[in-house]
PDB file of N, CA and C in Angstrom:
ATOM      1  N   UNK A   1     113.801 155.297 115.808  1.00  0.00           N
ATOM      2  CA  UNK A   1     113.306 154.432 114.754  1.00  0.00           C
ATOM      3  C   UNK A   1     112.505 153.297 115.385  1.00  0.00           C
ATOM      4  N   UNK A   2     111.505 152.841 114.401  1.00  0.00           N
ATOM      5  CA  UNK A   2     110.646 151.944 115.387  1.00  0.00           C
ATOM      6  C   UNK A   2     110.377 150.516 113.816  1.00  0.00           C
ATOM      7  N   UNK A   3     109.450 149.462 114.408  1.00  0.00           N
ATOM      8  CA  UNK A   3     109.424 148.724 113.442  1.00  0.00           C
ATOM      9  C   UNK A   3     107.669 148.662 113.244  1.00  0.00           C
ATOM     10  N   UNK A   4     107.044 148.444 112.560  1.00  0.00           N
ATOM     11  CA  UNK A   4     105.457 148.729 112.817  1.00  0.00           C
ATOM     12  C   UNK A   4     104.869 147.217 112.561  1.00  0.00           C
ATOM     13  N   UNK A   5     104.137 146.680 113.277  1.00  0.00           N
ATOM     14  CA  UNK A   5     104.042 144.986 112.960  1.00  0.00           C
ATOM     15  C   UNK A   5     101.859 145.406 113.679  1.00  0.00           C
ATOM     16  N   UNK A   6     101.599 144.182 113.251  1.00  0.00           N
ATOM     17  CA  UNK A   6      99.576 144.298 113.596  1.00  0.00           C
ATOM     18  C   UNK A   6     100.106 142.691 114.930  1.00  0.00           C
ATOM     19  N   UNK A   7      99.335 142.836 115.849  1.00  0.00           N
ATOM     20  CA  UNK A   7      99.048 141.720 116.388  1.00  0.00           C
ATOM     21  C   UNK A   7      97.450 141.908 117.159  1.00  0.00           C
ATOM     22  N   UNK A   8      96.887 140.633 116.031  1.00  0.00           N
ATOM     23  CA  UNK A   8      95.414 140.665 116.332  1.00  0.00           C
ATOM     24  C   UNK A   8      94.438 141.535 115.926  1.00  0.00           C
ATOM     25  N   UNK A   9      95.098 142.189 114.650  1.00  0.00           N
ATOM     26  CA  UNK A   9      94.566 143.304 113.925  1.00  0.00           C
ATOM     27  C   UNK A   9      94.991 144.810 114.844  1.00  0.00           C
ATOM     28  N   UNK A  10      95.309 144.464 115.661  1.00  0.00           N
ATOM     29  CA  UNK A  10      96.095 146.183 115.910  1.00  0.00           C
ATOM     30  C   UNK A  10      97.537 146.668 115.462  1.00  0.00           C
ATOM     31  N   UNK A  11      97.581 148.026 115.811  1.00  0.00           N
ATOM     32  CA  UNK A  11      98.588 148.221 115.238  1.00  0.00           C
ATOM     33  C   UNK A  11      99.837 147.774 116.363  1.00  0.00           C
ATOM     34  N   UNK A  12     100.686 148.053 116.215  1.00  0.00           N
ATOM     35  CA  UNK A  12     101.810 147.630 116.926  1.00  0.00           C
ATOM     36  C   UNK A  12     103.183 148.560 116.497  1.00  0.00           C
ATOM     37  N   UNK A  13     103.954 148.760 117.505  1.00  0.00           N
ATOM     38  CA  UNK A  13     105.958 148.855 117.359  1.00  0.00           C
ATOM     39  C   UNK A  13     106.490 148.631 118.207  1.00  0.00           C
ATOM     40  N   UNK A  14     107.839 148.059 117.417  1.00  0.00           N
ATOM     41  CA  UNK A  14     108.697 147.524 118.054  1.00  0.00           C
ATOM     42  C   UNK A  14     110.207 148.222 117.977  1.00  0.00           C
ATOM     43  N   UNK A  15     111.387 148.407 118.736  1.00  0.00           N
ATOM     44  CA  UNK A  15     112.396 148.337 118.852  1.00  0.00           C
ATOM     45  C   UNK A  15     113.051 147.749 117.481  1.00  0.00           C
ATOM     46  N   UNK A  16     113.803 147.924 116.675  1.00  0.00           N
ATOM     47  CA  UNK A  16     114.799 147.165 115.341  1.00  0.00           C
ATOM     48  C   UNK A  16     115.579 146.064 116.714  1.00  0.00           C
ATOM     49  N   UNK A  17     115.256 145.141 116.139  1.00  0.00           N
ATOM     50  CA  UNK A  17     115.759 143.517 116.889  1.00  0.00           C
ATOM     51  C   UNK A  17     115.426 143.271 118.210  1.00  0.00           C
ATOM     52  N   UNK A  18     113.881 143.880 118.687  1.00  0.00           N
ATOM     53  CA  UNK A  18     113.405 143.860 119.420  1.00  0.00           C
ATOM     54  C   UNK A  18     112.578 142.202 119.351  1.00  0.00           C
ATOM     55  N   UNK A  19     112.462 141.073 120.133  1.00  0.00           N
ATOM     56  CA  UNK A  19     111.804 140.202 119.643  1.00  0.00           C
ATOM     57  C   UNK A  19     110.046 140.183 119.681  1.00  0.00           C
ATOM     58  N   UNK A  20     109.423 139.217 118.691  1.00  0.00           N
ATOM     59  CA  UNK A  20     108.037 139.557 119.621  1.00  0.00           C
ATOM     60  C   UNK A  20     107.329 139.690 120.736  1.00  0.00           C
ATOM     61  N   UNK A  21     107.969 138.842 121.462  1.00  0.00           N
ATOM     62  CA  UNK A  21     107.703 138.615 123.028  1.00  0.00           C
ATOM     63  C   UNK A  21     108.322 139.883 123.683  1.00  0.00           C
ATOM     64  N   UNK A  22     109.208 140.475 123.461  1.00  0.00           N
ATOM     65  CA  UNK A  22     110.035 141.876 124.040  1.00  0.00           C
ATOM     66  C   UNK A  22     108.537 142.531 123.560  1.00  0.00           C
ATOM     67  N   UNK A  23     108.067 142.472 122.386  1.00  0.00           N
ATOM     68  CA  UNK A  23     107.412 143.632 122.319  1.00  0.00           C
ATOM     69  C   UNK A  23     106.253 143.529 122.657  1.00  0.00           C
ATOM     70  N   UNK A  24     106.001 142.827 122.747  1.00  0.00           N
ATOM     71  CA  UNK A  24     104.099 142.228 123.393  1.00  0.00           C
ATOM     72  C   UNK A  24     104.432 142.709 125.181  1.00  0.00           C
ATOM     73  N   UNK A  25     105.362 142.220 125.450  1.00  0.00           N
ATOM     74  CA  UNK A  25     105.326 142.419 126.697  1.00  0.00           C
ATOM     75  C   UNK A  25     105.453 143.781 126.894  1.00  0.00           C
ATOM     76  N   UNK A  26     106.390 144.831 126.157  1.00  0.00           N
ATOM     77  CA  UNK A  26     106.221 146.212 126.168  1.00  0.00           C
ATOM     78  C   UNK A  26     105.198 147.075 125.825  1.00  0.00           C
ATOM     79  N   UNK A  27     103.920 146.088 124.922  1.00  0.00           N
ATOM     80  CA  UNK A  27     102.516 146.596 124.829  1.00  0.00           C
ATOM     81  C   UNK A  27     101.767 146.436 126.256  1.00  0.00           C
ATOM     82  N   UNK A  28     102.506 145.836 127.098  1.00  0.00           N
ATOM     83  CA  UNK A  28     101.095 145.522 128.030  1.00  0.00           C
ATOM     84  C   UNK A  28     100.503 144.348 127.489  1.00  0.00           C
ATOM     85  N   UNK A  29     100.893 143.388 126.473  1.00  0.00           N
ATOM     86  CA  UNK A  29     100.643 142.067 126.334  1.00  0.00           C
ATOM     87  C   UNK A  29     100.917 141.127 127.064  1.00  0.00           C
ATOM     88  N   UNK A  30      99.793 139.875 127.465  1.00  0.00           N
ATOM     89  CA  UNK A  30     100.659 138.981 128.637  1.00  0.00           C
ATOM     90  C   UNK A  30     100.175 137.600 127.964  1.00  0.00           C
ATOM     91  N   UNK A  31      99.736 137.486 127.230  1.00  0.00           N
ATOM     92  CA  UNK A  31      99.102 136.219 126.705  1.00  0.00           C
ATOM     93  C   UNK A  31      98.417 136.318 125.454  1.00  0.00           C
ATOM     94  N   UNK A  32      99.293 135.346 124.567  1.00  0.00           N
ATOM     95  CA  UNK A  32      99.160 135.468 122.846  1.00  0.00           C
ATOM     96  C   UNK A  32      99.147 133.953 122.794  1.00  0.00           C
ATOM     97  N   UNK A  33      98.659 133.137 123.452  1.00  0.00           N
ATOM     98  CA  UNK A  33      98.499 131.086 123.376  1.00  0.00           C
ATOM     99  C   UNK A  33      97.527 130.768 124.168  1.00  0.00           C
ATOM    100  N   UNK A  34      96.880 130.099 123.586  1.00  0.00           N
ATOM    101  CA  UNK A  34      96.012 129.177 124.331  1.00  0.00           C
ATOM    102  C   UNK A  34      96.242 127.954 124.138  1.00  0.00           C
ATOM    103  N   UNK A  35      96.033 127.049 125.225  1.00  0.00           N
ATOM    104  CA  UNK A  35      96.566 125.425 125.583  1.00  0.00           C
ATOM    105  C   UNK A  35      95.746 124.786 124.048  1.00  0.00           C
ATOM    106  N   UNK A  36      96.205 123.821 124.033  1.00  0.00           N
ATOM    107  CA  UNK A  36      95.323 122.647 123.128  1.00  0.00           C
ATOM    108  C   UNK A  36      93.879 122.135 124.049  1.00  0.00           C
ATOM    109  N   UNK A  37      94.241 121.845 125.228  1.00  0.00           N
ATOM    110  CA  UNK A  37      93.359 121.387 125.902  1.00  0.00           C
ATOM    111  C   UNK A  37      92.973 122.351 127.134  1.00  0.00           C
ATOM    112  N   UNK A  38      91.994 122.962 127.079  1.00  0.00           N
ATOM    113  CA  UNK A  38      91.297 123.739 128.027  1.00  0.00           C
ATOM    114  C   UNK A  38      91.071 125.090 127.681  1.00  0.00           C
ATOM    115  N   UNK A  39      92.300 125.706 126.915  1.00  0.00           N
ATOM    116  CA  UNK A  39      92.338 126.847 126.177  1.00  0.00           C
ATOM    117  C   UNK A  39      92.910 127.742 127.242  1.00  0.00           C
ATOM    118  N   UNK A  40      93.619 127.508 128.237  1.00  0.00           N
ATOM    119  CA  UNK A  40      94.200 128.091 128.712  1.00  0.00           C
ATOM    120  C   UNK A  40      95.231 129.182 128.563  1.00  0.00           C
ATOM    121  N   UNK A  41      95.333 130.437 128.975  1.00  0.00           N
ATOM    122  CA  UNK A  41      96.226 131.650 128.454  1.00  0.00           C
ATOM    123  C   UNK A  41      97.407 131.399 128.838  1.00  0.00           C
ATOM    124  N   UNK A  42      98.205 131.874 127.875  1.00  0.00           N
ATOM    125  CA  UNK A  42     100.006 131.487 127.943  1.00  0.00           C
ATOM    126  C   UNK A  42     100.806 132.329 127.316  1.00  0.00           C
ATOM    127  N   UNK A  43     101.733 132.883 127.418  1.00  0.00           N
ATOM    128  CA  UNK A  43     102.902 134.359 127.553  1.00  0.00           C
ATOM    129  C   UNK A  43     104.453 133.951 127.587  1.00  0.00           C
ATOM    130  N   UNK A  44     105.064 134.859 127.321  1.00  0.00           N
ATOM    131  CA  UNK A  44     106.394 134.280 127.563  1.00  0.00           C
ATOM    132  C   UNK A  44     106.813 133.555 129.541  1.00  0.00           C
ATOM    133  N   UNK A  45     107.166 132.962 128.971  1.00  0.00           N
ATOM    134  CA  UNK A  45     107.597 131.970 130.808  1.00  0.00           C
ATOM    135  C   UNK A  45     108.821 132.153 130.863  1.00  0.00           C
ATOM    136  N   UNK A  46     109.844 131.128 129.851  1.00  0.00           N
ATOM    137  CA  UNK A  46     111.122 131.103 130.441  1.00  0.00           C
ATOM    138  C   UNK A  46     111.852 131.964 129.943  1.00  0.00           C
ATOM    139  N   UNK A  47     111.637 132.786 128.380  1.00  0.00           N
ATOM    140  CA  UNK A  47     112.537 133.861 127.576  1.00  0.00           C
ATOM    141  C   UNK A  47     113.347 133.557 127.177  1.00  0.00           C
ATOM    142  N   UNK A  48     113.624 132.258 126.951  1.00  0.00           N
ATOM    143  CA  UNK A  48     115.289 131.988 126.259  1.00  0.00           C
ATOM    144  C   UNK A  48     115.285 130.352 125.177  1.00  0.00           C
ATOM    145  N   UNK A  49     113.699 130.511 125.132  1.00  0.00           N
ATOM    146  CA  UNK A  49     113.739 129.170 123.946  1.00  0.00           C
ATOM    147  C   UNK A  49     113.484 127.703 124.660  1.00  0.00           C
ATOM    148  N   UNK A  50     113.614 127.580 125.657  1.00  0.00           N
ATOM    149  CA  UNK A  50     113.581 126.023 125.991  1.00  0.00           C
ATOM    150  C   UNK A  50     112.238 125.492 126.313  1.00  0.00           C
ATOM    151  N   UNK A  51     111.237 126.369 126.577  1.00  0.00           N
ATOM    152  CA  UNK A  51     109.698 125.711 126.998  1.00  0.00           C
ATOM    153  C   UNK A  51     108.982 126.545 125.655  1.00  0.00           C
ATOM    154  N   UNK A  52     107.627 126.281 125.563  1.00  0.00           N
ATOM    155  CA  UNK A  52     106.930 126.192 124.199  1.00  0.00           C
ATOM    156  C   UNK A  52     105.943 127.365 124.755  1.00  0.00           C
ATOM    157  N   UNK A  53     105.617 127.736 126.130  1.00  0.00           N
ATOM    158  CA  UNK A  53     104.568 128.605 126.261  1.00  0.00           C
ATOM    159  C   UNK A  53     104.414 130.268 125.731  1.00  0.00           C
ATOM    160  N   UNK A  54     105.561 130.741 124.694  1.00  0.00           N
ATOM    161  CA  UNK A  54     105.421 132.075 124.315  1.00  0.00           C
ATOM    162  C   UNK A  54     104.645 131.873 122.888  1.00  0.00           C
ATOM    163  N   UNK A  55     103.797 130.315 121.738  1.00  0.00           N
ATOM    164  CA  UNK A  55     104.420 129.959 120.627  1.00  0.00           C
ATOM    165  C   UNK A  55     103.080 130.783 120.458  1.00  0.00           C
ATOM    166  N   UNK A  56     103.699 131.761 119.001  1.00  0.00           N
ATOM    167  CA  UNK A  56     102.654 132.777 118.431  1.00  0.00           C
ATOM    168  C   UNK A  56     102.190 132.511 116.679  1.00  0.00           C
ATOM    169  N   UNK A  57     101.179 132.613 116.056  1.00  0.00           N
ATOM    170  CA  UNK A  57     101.233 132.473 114.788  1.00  0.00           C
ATOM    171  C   UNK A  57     102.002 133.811 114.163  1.00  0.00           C
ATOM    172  N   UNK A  58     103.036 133.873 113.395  1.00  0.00           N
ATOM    173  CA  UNK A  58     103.181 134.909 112.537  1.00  0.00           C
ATOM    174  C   UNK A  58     103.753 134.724 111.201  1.00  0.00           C
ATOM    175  N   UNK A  59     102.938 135.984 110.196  1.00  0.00           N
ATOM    176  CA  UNK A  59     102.573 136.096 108.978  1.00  0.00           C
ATOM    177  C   UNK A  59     101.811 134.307 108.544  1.00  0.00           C
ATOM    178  N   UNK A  60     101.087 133.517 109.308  1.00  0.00           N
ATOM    179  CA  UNK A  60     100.214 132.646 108.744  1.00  0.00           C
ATOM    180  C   UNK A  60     101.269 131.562 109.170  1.00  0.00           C
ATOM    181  N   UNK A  61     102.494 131.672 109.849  1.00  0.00           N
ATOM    182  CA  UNK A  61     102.955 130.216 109.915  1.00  0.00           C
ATOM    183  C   UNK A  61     103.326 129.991 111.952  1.00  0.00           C
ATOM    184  N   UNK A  62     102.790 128.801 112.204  1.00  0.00           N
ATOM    185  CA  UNK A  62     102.508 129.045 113.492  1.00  0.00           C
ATOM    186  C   UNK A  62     103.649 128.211 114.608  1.00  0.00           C
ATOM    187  N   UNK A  63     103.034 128.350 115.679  1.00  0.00           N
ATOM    188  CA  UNK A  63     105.018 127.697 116.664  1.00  0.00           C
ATOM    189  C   UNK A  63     106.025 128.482 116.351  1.00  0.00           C
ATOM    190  N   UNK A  64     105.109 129.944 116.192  1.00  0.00           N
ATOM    191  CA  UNK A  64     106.842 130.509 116.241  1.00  0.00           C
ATOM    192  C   UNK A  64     107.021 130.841 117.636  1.00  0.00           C
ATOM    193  N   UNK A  65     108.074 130.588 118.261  1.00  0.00           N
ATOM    194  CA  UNK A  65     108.305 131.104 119.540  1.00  0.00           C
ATOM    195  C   UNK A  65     108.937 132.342 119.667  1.00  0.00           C
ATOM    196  N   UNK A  66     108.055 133.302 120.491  1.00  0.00           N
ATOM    197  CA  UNK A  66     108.000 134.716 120.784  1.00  0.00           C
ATOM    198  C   UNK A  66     108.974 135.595 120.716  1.00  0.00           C
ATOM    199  N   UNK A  67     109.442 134.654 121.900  1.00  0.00           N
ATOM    200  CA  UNK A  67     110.707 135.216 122.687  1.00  0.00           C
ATOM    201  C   UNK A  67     112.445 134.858 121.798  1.00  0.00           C
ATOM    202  N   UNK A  68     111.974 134.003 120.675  1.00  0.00           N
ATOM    203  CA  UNK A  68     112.909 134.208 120.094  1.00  0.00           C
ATOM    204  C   UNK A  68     113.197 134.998 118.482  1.00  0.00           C
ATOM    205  N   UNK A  69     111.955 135.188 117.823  1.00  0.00           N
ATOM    206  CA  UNK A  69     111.651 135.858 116.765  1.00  0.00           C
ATOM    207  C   UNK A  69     111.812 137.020 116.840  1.00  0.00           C
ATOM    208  N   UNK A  70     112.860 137.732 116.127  1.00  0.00           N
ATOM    209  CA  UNK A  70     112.736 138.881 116.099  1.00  0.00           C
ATOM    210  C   UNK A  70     111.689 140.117 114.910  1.00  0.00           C
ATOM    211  N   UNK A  71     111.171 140.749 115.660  1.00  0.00           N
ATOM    212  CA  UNK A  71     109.846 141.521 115.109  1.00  0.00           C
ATOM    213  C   UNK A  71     110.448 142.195 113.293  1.00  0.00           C
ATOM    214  N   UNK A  72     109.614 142.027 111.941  1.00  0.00           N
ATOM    215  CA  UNK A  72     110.052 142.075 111.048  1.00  0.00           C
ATOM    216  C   UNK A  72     109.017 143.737 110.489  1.00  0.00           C
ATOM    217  N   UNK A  73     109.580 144.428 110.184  1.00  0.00           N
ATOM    218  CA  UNK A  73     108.445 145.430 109.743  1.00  0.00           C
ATOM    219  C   UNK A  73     107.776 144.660 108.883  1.00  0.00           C
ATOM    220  N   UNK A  74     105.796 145.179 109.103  1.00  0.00           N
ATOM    221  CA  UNK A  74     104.814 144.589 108.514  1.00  0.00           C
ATOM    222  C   UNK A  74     104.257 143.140 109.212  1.00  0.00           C
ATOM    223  N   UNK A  75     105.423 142.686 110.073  1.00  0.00           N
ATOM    224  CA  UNK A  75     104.925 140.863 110.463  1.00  0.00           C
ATOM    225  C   UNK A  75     103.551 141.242 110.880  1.00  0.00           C
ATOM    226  N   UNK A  76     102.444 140.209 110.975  1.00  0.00           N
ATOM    227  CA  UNK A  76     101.526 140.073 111.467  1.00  0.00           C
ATOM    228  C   UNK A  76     101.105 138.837 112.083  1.00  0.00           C
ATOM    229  N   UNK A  77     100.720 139.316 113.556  1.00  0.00           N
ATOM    230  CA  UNK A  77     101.502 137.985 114.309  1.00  0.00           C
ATOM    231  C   UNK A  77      99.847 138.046 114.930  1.00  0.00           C
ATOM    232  N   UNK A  78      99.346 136.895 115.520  1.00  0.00           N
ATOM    233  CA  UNK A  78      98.027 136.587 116.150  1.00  0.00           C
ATOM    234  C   UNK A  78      98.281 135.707 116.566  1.00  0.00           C
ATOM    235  N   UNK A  79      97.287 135.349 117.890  1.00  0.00           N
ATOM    236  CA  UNK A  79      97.255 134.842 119.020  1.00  0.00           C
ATOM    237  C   UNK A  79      97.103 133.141 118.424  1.00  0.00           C
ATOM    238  N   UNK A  80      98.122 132.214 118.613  1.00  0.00           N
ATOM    239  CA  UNK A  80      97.437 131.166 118.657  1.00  0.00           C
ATOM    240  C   UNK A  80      96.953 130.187 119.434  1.00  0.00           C
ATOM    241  N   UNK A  81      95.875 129.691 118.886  1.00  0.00           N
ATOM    242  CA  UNK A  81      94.944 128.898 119.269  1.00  0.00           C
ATOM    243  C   UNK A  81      95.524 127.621 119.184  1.00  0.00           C
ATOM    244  N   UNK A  82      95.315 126.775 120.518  1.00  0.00           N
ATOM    245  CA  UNK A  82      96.352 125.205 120.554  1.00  0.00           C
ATOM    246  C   UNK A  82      97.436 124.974 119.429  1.00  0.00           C
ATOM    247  N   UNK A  83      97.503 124.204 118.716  1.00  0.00           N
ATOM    248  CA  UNK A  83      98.820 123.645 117.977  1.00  0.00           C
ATOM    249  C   UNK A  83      98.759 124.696 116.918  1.00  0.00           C
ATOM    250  N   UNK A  84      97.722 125.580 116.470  1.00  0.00           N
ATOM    251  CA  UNK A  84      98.154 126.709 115.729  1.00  0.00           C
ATOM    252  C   UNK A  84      97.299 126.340 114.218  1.00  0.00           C
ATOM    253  N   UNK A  85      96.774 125.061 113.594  1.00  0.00           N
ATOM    254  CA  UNK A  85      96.888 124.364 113.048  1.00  0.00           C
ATOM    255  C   UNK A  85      95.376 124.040 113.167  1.00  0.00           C
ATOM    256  N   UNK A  86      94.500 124.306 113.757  1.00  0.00           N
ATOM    257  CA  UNK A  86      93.221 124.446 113.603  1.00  0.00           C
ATOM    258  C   UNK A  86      92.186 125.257 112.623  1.00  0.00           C
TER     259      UNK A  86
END
């Protein structure tokens, strides 16, 4: 069984309680953030919630952090851009 989610307009699956960051990283994803300032690329770092560098927009609401969201059939998650909020 799989979960089917779009990130960045592709298709995507995931594992049932697989998180996003589990599954980006199991796409061969390494970077779904860019900095506020410079636009620098950013991925899961620490995996367990305490630093901000995995934070992804999904279904339109943004700072969600990756590595702790677990993947929802249908979510549609895209890369965000600095505070998300631009």
């Amino acid at each position: 069984m799989s979960v089917d989610f779009t990130f960045d307009g592709r298709p995507m699956t995931a594992r049932p309680g697989q998180t996003v960051g589990g599954a980006l990283l199991a796409a061969g994803v390494q970077s779904w953030r860019t900095t506020r300032f410079g636009g620098k690329p950013r991925g899961l770092f620490c995996g367990i919630g305490v630093c901000f560098d995995c934070l992804v927009t999904v279904n339109g609401e943004p700072n969600v952090r990756a590595c702790l969201a677990p993947v929802s059939a249908g979510d549609v998650v895209v890369t965000q851009v600095g505070d998300g909020r631009e």
